[in-house]
Protein backbone atom coordinates (compact mmCIF):
# COMPACT_ATOMS: atom_id res chain seq x y z
CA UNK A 1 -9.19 33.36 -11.19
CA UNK A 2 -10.40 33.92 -7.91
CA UNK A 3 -12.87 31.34 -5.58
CA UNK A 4 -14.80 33.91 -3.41
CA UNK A 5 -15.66 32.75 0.13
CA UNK A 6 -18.31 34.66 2.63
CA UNK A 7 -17.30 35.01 6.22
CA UNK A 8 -17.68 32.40 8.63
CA UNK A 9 -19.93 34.21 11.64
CA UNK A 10 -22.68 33.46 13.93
CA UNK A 11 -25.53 35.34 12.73
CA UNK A 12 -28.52 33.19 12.57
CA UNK A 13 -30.45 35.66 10.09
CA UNK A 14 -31.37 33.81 6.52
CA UNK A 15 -30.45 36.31 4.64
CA UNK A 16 -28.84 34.99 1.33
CA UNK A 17 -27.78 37.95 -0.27
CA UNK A 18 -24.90 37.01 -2.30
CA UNK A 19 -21.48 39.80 -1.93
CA UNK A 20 -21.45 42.15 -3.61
CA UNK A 21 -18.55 41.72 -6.45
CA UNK A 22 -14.95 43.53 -5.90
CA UNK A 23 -12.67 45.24 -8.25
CA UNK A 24 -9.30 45.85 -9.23
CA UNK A 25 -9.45 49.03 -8.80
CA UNK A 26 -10.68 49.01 -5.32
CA UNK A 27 -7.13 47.57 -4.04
CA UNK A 28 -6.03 49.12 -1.19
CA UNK A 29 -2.09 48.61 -1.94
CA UNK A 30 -1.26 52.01 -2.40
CA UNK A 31 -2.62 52.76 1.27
CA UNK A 32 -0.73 50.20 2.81
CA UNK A 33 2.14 51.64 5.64
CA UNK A 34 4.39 48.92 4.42
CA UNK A 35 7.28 50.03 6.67
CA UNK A 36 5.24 49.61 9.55
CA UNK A 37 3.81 45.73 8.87
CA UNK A 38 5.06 43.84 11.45
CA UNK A 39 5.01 39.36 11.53
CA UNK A 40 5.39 37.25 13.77
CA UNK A 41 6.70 33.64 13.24
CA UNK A 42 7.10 34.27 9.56
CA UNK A 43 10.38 34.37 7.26
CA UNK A 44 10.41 35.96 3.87
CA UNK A 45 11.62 33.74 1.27
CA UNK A 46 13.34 34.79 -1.66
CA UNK A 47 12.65 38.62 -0.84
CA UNK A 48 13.04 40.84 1.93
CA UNK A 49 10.15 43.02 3.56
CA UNK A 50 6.81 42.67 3.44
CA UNK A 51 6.97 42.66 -0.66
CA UNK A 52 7.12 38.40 -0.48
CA UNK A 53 3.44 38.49 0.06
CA UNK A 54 1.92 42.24 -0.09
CA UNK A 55 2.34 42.65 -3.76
CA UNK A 56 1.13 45.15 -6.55
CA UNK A 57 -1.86 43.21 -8.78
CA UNK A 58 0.78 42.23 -11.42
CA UNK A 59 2.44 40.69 -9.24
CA UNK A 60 0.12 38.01 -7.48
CA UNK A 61 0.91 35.27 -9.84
CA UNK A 62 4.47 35.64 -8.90
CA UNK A 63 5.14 32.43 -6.15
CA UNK A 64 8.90 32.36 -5.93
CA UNK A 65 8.69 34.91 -2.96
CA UNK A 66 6.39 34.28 -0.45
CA UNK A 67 5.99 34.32 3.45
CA UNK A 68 6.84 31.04 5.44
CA UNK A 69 5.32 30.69 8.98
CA UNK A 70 8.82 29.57 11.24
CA UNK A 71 8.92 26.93 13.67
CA UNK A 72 5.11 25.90 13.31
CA UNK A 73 2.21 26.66 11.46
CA UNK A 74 1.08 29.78 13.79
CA UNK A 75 1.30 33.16 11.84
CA UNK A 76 0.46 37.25 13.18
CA UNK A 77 0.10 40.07 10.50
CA UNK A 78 -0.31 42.91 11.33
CA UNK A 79 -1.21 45.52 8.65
CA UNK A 80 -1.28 49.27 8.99
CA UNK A 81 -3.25 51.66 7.25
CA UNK A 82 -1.76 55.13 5.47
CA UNK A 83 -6.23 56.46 5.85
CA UNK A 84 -9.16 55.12 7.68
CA UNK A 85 -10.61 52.77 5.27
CA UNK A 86 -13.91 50.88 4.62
CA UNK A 87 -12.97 47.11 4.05
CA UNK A 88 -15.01 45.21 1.51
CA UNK A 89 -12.61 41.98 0.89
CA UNK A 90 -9.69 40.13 1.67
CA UNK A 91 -8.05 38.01 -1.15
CA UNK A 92 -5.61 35.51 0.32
CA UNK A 93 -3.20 32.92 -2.27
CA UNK A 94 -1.99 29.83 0.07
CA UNK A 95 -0.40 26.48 -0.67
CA UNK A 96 -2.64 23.85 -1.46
CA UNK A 97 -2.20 19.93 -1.23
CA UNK A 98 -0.33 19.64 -4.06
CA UNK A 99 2.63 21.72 -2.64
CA UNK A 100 5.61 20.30 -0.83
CA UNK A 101 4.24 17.46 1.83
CA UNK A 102 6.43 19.58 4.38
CA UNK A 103 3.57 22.13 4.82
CA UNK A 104 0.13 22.37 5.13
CA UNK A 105 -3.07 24.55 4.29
CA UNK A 106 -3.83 27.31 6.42
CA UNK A 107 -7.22 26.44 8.42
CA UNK A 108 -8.96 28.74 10.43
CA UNK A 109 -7.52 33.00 10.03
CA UNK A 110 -8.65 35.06 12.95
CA UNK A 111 -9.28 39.02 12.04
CA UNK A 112 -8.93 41.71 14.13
CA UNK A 113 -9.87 45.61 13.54
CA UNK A 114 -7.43 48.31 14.87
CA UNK A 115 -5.12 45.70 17.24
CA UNK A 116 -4.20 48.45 19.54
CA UNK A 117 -1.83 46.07 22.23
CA UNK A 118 1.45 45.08 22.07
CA UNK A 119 1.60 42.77 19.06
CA UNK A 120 2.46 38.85 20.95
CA UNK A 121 0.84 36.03 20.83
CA UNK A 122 -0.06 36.31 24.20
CA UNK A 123 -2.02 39.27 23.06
CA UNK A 124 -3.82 38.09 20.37
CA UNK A 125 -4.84 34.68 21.88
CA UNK A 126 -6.52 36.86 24.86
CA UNK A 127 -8.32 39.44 22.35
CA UNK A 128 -11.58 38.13 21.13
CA UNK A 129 -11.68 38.75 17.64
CA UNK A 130 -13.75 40.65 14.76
CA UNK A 131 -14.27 38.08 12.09
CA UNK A 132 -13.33 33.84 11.61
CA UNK A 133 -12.48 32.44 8.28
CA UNK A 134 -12.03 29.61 6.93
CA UNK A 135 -9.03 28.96 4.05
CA UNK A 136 -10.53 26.05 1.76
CA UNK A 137 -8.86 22.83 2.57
CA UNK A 138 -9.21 22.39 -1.06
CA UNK A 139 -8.88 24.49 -4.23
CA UNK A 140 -6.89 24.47 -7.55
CA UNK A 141 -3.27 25.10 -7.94
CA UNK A 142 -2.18 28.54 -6.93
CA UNK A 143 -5.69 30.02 -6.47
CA UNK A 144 -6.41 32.98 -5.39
CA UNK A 145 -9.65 32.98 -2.24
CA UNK A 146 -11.21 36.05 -1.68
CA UNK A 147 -13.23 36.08 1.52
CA UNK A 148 -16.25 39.34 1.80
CA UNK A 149 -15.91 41.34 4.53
CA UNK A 150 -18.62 42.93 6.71
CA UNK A 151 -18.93 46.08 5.64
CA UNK A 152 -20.37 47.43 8.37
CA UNK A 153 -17.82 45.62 11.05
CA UNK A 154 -15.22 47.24 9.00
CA UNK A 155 -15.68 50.73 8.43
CA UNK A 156 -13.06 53.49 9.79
CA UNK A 157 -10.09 50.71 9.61
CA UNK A 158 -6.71 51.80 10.66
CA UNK A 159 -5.14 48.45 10.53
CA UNK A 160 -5.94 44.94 10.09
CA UNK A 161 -4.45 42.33 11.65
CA UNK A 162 -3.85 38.24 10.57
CA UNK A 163 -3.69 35.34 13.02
CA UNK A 164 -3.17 32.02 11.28
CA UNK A 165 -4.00 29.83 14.01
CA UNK A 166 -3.94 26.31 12.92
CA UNK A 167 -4.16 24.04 9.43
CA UNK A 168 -6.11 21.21 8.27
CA UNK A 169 -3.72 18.62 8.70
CA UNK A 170 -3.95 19.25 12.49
CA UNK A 171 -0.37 19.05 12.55
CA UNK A 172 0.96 22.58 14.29
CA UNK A 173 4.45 21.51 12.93
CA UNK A 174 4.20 21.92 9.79
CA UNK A 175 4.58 25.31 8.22
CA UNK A 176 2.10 27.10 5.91
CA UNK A 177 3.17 29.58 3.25
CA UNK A 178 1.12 32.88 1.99
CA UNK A 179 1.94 34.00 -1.19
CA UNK A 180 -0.19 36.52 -1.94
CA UNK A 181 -2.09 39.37 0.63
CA UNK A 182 -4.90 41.77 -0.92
CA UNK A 183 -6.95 43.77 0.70
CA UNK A 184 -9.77 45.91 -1.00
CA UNK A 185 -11.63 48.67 0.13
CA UNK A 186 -11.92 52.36 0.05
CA UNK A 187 -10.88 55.33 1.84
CA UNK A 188 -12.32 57.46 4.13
CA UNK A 189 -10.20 60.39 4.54
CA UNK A 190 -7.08 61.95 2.83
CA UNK A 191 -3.41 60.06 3.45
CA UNK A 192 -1.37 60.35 6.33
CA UNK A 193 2.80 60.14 6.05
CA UNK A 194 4.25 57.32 6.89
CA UNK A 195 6.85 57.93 9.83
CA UNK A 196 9.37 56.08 7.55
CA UNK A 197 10.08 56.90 3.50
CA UNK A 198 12.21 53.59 2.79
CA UNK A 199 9.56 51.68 1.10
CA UNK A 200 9.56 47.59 2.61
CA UNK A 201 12.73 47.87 3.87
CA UNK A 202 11.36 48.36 7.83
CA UNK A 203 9.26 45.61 7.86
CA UNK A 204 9.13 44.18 11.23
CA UNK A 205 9.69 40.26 11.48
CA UNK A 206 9.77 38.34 14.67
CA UNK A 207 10.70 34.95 13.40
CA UNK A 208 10.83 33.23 16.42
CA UNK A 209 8.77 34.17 19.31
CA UNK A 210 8.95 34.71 23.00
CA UNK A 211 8.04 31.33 24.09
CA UNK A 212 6.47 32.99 27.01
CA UNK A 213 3.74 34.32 24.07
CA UNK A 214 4.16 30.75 21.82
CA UNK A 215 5.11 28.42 23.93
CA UNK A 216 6.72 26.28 21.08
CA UNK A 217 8.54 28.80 19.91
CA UNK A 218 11.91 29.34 21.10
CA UNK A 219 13.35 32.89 22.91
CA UNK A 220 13.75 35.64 20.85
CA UNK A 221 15.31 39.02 20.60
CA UNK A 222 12.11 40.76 19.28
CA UNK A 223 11.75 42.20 16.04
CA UNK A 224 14.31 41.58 13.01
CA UNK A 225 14.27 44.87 10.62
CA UNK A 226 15.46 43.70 7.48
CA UNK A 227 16.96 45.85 4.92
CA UNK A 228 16.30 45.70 1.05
C-alpha cells in the first residue's frame, strides 16, 4: 500500500484539487540510464549498483538490499533519463521509527530538474532547487510514500536528481536508508542508447565525499564504479 503525499511548495492559490491517481504501468524503470546513476555519500548494502534501491515493481517489497547514506545522514541521487520524460510521481520506501535506533527518517528531499554541474555537494547546496518534500516522520512499517509531482515543473525531464538533506531526529549523524526509488511518468520522445550496455554494474558511488563539498565527510578519491 502506498500513503500519497502532495508537494510541499509556496503557492498561495486554494486550489484543492486532489492528484490525480498513478499507475503501474506508468513506471518509468525501463527508461532509467542505470549505468549512469551516480550517489554520493551512499553504500549499497547487500547488492551492488544502483539495483539496492532502483528496483523492478516486484521487487519493492524486497528490504534486504537497500542504499545506506555513509558517514551522516546527507544523501545526492542523481538519476538519468534514457527519453525526455513528463514526471507525474515519485514513490520513495524509507526506514521508519521502528527500524534500528542507529538511523533515522529522512526529513526534508530537495529535487532538482536536469542538474547540469558537476555533481558535489558544493554544487547542489548553491543550486536553488525545483521542488521540497517532506518524508513523513511517521508511517507504517515498510510503507511505500508517493509524493505528486508538478506536472507542469516537470515536463521534458532528462534527469532527476535527490538531495536528502537532513532527518527528523535532527541528528546529521545518524544514517538514513532508502529502500525503494520509483519514479512514474511518461515519455516524450523515442529512447536514446545508453553509452554503456552492462546493466547496474557502472553505477557511480562516491561514498565519502570531498570534505571541501561536505565538510564532515572525509577526503575522497571520487567516484567508486562497482562491478556486479
Amino acid at each position: 500500500m502506498s500513503h500519497h503525499c502532495e508537494h510541499e511548495h509556496h503557492d498561495h492559490r486554494h486550489d484543492h484539487t486532489p492528484p490525480a491517481t498513478t499507475y503501474a504501468t506508468q513506471s518509468l524503470f525501463e527508461v532509467i540510464d542505470t549505468p549512469k546513476i551516480k550517489v554520493l555519500n551512499g553504500i549499497p548494502i547487500n547488492g551492488q549498483g544502483a539495483n539496492v534501491f532502483i528496483k523492478a515493481q516486484n521487487e519493492r517489497a524486497d528490504t534486504t538490499r537497500y542504499l545506506q547514506s555513509d558517514t551522516d545522514c546527507q544523501i545526492v541521487i542523481h538519476i538519468p533519463f534514457l527519453s525526455s520524460c513528463k514526471l507525474y510521481s515519485m514513490i520513495i520506501r524509507a526506514n521508519n521509527e521502528l527500524d534500528d535506533e542507529e538511523f533515522s527518517i529522512p526529513k526534508e528531499i530537495y529535487v532538482y530538474k536536469n542538474f547540469n554541474k558537476v555533481l558535489n555537494f558544493d554544487s547542489v547546496n548553491k543550486t536553488k532547487n525545483d521542488l521540497q518534500l517532506v518524508y513523513p516522520s511517521l508511517q507504517r512499517d515498510k510503507e511505500d510514500i508517493e509524493f505528486h509531482l508538478p506536472k507542469l515543473k516537470f515536463q521534458n525531464t532528462d534527469s532527476i536528481t535527490l538531495f536528502i538533506k537532513n532527518n527528523w531526529s535532527q541528528d546529521e549523524d545518524l544514517n538514513c536508508k532508502i529502500f525503494y526509488i520509483e519514479i512514474r511518468g511518461e515519455i516524450n520522445n523515442r529512447l536514446k542508447k545508453s553509452n554503456e550496455t552492462n546493466g547496474f554494474a557502472a553505477t557511480s558511488y562516491e561514498s565519502r565525499a570531498n570534505p571541501l563539498d561536505h565538510k564532515p565527510l572525509e577526503s575522497s578519491n571520487g567516484f567508486i564504479n562497482l562491478g556486479m
